[in-house]
PDB file of N, CA and C in Angstrom:
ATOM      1  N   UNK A   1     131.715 125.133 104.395  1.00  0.00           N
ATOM      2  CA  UNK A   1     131.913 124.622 103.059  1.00  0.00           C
ATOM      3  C   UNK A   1     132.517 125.735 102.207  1.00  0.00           C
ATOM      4  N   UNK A   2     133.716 125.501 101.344  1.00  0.00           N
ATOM      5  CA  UNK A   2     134.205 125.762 100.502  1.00  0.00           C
ATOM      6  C   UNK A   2     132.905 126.808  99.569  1.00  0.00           C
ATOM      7  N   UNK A   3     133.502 128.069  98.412  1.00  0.00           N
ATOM      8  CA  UNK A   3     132.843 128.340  97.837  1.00  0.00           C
ATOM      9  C   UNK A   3     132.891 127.142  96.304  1.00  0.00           C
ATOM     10  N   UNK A   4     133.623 126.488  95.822  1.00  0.00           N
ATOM     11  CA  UNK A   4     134.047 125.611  95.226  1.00  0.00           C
ATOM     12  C   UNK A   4     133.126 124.247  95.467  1.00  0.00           C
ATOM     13  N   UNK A   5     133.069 123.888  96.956  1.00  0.00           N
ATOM     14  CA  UNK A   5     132.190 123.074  97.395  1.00  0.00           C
ATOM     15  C   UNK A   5     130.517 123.157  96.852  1.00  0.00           C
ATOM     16  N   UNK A   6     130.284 124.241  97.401  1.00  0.00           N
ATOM     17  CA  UNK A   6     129.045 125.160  97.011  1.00  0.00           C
ATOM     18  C   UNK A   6     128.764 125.355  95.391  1.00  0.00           C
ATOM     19  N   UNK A   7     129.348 125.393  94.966  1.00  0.00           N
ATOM     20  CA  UNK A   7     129.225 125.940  93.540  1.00  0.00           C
ATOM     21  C   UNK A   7     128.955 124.281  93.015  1.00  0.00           C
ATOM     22  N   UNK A   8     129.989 123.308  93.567  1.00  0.00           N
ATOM     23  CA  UNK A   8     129.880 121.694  93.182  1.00  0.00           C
ATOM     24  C   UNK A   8     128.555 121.126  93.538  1.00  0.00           C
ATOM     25  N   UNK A   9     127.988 121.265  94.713  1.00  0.00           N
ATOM     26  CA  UNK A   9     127.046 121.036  94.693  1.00  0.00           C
ATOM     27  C   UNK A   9     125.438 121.783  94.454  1.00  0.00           C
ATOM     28  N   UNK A  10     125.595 122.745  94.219  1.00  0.00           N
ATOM     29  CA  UNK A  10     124.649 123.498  93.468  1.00  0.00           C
ATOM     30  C   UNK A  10     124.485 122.824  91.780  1.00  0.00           C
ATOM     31  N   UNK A  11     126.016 122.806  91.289  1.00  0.00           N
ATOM     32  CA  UNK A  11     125.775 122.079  89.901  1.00  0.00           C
ATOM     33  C   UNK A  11     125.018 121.226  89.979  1.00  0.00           C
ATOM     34  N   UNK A  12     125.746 120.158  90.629  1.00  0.00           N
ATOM     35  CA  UNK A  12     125.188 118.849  90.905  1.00  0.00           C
ATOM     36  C   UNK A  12     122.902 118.914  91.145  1.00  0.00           C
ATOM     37  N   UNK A  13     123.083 119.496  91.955  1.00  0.00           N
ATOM     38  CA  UNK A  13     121.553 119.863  92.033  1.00  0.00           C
ATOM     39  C   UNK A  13     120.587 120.375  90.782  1.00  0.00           C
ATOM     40  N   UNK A  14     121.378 121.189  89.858  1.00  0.00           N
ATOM     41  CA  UNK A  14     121.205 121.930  88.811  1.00  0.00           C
ATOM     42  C   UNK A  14     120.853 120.574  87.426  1.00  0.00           C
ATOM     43  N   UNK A  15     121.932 119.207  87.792  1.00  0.00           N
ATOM     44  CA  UNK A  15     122.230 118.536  86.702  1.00  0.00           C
ATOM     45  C   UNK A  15     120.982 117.469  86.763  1.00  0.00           C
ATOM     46  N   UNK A  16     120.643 117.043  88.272  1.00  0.00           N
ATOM     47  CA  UNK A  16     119.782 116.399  88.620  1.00  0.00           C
ATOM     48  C   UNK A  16     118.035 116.826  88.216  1.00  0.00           C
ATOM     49  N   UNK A  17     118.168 118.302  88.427  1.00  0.00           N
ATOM     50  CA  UNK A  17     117.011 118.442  87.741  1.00  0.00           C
ATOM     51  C   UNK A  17     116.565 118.257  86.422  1.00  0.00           C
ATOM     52  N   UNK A  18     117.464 118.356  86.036  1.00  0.00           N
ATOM     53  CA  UNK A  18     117.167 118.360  84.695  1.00  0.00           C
ATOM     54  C   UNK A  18     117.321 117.244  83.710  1.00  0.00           C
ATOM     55  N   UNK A  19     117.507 116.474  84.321  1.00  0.00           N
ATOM     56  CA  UNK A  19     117.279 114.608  83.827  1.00  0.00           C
ATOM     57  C   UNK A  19     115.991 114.865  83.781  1.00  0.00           C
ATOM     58  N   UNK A  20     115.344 113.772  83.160  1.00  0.00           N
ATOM     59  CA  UNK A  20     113.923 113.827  82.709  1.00  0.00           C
ATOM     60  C   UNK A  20     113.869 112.373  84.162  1.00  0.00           C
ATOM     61  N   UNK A  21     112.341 112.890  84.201  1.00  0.00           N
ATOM     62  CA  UNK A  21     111.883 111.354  85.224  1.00  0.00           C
ATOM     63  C   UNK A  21     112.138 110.196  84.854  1.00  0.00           C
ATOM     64  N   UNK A  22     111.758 109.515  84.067  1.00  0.00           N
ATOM     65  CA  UNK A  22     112.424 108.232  83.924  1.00  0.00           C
ATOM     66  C   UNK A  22     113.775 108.096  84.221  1.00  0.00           C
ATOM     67  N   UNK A  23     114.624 108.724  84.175  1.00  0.00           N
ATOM     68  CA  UNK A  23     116.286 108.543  84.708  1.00  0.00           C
ATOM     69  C   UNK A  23     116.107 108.431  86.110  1.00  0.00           C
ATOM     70  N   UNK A  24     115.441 109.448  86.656  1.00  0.00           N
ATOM     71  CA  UNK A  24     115.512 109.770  87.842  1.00  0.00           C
ATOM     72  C   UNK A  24     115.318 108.304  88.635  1.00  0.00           C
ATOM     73  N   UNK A  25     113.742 108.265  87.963  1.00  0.00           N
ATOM     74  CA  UNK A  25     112.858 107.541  89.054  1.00  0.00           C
ATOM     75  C   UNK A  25     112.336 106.423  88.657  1.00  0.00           C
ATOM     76  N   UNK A  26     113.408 105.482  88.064  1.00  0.00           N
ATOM     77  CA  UNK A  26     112.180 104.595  87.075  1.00  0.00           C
ATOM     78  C   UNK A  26     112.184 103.246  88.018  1.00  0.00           C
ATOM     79  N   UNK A  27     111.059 103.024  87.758  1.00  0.00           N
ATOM     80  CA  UNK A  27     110.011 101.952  88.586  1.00  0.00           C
ATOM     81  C   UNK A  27     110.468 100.773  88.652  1.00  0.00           C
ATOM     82  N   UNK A  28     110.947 100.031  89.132  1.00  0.00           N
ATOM     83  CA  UNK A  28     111.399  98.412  89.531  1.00  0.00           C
ATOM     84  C   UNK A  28     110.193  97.377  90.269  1.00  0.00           C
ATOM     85  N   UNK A  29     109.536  97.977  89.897  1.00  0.00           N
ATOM     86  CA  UNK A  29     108.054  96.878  90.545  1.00  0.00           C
ATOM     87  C   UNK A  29     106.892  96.935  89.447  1.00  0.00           C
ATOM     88  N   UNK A  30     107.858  96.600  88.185  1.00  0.00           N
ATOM     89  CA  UNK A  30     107.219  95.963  86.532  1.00  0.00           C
ATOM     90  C   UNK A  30     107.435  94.589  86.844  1.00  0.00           C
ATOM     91  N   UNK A  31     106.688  93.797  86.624  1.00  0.00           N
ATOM     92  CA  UNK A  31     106.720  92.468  86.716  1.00  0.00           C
ATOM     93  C   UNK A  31     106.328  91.552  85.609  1.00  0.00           C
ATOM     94  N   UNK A  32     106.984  89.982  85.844  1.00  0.00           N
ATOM     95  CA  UNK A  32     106.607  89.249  84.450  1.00  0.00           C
ATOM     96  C   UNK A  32     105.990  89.640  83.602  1.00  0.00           C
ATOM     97  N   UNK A  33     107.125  90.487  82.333  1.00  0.00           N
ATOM     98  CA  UNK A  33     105.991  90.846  80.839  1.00  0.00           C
ATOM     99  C   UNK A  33     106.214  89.786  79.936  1.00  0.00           C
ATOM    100  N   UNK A  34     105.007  89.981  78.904  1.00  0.00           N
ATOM    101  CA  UNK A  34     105.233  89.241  78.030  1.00  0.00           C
ATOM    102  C   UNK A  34     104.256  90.242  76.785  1.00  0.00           C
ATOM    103  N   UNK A  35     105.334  89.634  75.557  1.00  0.00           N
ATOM    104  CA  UNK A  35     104.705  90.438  74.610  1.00  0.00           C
ATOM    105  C   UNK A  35     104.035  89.587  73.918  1.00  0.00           C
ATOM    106  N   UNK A  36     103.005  90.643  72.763  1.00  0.00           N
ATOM    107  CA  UNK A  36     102.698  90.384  71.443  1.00  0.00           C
ATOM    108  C   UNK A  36     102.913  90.761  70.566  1.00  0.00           C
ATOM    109  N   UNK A  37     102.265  90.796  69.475  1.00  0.00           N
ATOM    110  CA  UNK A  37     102.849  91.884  68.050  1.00  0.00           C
ATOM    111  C   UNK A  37     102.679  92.996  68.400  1.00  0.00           C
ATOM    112  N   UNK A  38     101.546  93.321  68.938  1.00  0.00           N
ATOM    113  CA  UNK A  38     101.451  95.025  69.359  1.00  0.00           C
ATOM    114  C   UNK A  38     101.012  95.380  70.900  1.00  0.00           C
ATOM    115  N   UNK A  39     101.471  94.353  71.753  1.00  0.00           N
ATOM    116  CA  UNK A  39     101.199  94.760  73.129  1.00  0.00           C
ATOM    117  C   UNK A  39     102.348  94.004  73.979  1.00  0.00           C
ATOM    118  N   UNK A  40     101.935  95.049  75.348  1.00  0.00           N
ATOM    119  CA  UNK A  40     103.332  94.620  76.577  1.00  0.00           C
ATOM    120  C   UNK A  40     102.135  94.038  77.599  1.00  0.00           C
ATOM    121  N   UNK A  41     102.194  93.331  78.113  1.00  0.00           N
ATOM    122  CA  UNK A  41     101.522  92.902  79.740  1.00  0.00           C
ATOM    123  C   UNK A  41     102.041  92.646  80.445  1.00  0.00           C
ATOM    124  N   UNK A  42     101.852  93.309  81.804  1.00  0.00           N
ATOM    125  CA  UNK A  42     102.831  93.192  83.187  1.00  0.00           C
ATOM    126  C   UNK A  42     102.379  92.853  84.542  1.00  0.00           C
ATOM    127  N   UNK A  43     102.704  92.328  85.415  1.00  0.00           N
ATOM    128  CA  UNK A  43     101.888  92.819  86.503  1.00  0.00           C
ATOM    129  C   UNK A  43     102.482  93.961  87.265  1.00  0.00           C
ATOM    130  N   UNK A  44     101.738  94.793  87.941  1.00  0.00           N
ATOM    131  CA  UNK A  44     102.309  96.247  88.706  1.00  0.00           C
ATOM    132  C   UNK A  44     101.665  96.299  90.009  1.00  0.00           C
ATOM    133  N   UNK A  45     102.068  96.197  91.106  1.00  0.00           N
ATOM    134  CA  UNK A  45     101.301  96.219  92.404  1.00  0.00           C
ATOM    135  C   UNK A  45     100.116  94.992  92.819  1.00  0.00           C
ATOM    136  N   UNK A  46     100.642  93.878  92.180  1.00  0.00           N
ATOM    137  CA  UNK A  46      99.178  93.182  92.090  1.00  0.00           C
ATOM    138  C   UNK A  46      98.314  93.196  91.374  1.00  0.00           C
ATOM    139  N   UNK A  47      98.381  93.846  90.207  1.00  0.00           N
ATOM    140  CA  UNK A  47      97.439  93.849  88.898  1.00  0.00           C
ATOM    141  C   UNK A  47      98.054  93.646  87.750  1.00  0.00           C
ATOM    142  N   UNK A  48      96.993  93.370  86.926  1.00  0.00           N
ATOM    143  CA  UNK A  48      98.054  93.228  85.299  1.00  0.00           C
ATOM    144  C   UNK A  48      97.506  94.622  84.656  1.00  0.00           C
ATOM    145  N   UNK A  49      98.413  94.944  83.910  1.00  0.00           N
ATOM    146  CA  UNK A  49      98.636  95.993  83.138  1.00  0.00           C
ATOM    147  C   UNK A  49      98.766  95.469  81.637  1.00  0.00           C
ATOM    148  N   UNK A  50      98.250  96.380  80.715  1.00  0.00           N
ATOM    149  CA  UNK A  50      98.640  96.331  79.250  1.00  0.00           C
ATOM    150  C   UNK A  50      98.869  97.555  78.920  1.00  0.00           C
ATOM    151  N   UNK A  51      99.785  97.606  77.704  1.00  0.00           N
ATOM    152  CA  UNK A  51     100.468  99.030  77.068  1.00  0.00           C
ATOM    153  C   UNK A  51     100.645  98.698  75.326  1.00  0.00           C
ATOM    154  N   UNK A  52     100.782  99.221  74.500  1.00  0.00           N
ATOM    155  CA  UNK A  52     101.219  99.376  73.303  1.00  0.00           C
ATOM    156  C   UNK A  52     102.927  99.199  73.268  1.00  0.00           C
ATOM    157  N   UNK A  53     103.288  98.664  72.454  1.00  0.00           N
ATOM    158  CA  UNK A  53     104.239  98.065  72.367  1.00  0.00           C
ATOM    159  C   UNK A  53     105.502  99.583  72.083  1.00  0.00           C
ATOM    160  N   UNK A  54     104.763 100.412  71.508  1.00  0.00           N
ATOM    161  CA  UNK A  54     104.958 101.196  70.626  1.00  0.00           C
ATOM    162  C   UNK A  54     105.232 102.702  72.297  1.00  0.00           C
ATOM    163  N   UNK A  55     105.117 102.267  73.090  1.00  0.00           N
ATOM    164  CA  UNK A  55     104.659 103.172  73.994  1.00  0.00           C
ATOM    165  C   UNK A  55     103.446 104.068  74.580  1.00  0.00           C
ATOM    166  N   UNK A  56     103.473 104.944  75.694  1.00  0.00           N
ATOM    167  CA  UNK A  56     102.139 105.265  75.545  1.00  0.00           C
ATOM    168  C   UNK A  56     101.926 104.645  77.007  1.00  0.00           C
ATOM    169  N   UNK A  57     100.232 105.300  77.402  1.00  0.00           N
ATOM    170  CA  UNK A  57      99.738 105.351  78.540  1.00  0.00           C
ATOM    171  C   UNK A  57      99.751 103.522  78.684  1.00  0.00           C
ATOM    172  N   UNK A  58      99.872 103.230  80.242  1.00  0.00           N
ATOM    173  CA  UNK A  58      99.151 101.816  81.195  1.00  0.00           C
ATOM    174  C   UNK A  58      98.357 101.810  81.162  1.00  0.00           C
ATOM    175  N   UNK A  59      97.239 100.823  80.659  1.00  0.00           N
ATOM    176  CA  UNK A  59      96.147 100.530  80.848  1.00  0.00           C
ATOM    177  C   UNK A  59      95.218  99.435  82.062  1.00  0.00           C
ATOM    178  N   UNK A  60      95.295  99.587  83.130  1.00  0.00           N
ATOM    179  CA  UNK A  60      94.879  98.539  84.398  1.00  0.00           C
ATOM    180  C   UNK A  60      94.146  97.514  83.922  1.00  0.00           C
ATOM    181  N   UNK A  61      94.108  96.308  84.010  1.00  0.00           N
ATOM    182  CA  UNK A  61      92.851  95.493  83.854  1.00  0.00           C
ATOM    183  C   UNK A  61      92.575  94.763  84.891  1.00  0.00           C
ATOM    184  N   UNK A  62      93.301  94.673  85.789  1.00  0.00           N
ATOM    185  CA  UNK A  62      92.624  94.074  86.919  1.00  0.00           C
ATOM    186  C   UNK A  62      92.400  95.057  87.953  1.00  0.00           C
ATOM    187  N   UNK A  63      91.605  95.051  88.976  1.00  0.00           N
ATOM    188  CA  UNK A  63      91.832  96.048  90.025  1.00  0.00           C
ATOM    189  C   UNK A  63      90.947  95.027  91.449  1.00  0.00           C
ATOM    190  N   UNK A  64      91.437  94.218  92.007  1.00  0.00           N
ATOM    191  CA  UNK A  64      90.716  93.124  92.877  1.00  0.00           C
ATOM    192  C   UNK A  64      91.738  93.295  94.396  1.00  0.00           C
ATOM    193  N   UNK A  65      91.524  92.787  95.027  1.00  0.00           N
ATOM    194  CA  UNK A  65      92.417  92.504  96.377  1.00  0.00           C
ATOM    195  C   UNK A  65      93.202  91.231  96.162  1.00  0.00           C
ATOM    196  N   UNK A  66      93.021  90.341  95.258  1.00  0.00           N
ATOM    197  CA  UNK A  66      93.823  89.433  94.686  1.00  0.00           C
ATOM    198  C   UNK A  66      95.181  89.610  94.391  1.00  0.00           C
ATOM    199  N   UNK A  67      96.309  88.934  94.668  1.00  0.00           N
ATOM    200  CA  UNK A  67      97.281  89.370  93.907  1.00  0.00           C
ATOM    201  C   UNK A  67      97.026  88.370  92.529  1.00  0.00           C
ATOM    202  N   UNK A  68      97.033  89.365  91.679  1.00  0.00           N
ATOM    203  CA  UNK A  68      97.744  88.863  89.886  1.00  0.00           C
ATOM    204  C   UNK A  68      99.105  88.650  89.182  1.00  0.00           C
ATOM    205  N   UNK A  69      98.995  87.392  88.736  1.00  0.00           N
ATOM    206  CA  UNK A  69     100.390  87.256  87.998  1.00  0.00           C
ATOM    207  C   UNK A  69     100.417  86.767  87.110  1.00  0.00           C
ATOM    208  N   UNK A  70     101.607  86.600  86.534  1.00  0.00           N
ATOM    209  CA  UNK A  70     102.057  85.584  85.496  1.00  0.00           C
ATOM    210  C   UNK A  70     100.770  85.691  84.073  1.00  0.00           C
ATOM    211  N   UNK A  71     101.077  87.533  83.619  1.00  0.00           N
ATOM    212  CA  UNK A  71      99.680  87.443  82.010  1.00  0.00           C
ATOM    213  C   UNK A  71     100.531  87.161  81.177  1.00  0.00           C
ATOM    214  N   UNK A  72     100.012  86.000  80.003  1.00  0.00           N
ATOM    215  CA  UNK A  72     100.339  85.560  78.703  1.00  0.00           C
ATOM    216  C   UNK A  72      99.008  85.847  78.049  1.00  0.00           C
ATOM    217  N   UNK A  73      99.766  86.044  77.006  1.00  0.00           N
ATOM    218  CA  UNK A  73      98.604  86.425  75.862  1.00  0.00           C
ATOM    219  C   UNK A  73      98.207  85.303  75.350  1.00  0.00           C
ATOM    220  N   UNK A  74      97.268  84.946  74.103  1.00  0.00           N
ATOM    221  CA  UNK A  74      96.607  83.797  74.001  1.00  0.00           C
ATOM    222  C   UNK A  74      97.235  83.687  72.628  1.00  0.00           C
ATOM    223  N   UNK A  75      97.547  82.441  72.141  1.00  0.00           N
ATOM    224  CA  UNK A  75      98.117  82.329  70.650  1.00  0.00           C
ATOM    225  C   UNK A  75      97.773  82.987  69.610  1.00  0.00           C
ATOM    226  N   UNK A  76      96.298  83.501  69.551  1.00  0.00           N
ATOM    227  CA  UNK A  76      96.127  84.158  68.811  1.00  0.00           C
ATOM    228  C   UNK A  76      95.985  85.721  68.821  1.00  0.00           C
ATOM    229  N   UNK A  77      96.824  86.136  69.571  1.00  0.00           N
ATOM    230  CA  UNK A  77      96.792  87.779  70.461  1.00  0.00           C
ATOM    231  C   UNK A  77      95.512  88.069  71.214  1.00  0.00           C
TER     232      UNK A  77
END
């Protein structure tokens, strides 16, 4: 390999790091959300999940051998 080569892909390695994770690596096994005024619900691996709309940590609410799907919130949040 070229020193040119080398230097190209060293950048390249250099540029990759330094994306933040979500660019990198972001997750495609979020499933049916649905919102509210101030919340997200998803399912993730077979469980439903809730989050703040606003961002911020997953919160698990199911954790069963069941698969879970399809969370709607209730008319009145």
């Amino acid at each position: 390999m070229s020193r040119r080569g080398i230097s190209f892909a060293l950048l390249s390695l250099a540029l990759t790091c330094l994306l933040p994770l979500p660019v990198r690596a972001q997750t495609r096994l979020l499933r049916q959300p649905t919102l509210s005024s101030t919340q997200v619900a998803f399912t993730y691996g077979s469980d439903l999940w809730i989050a703040d709309r606003a961002g911020g940590v997953a919160r698990r609410l199911t954790s069963t051998p069941a698969v879970e799907s399809d969370p709607h919130f209730s008319p009145d949040g």
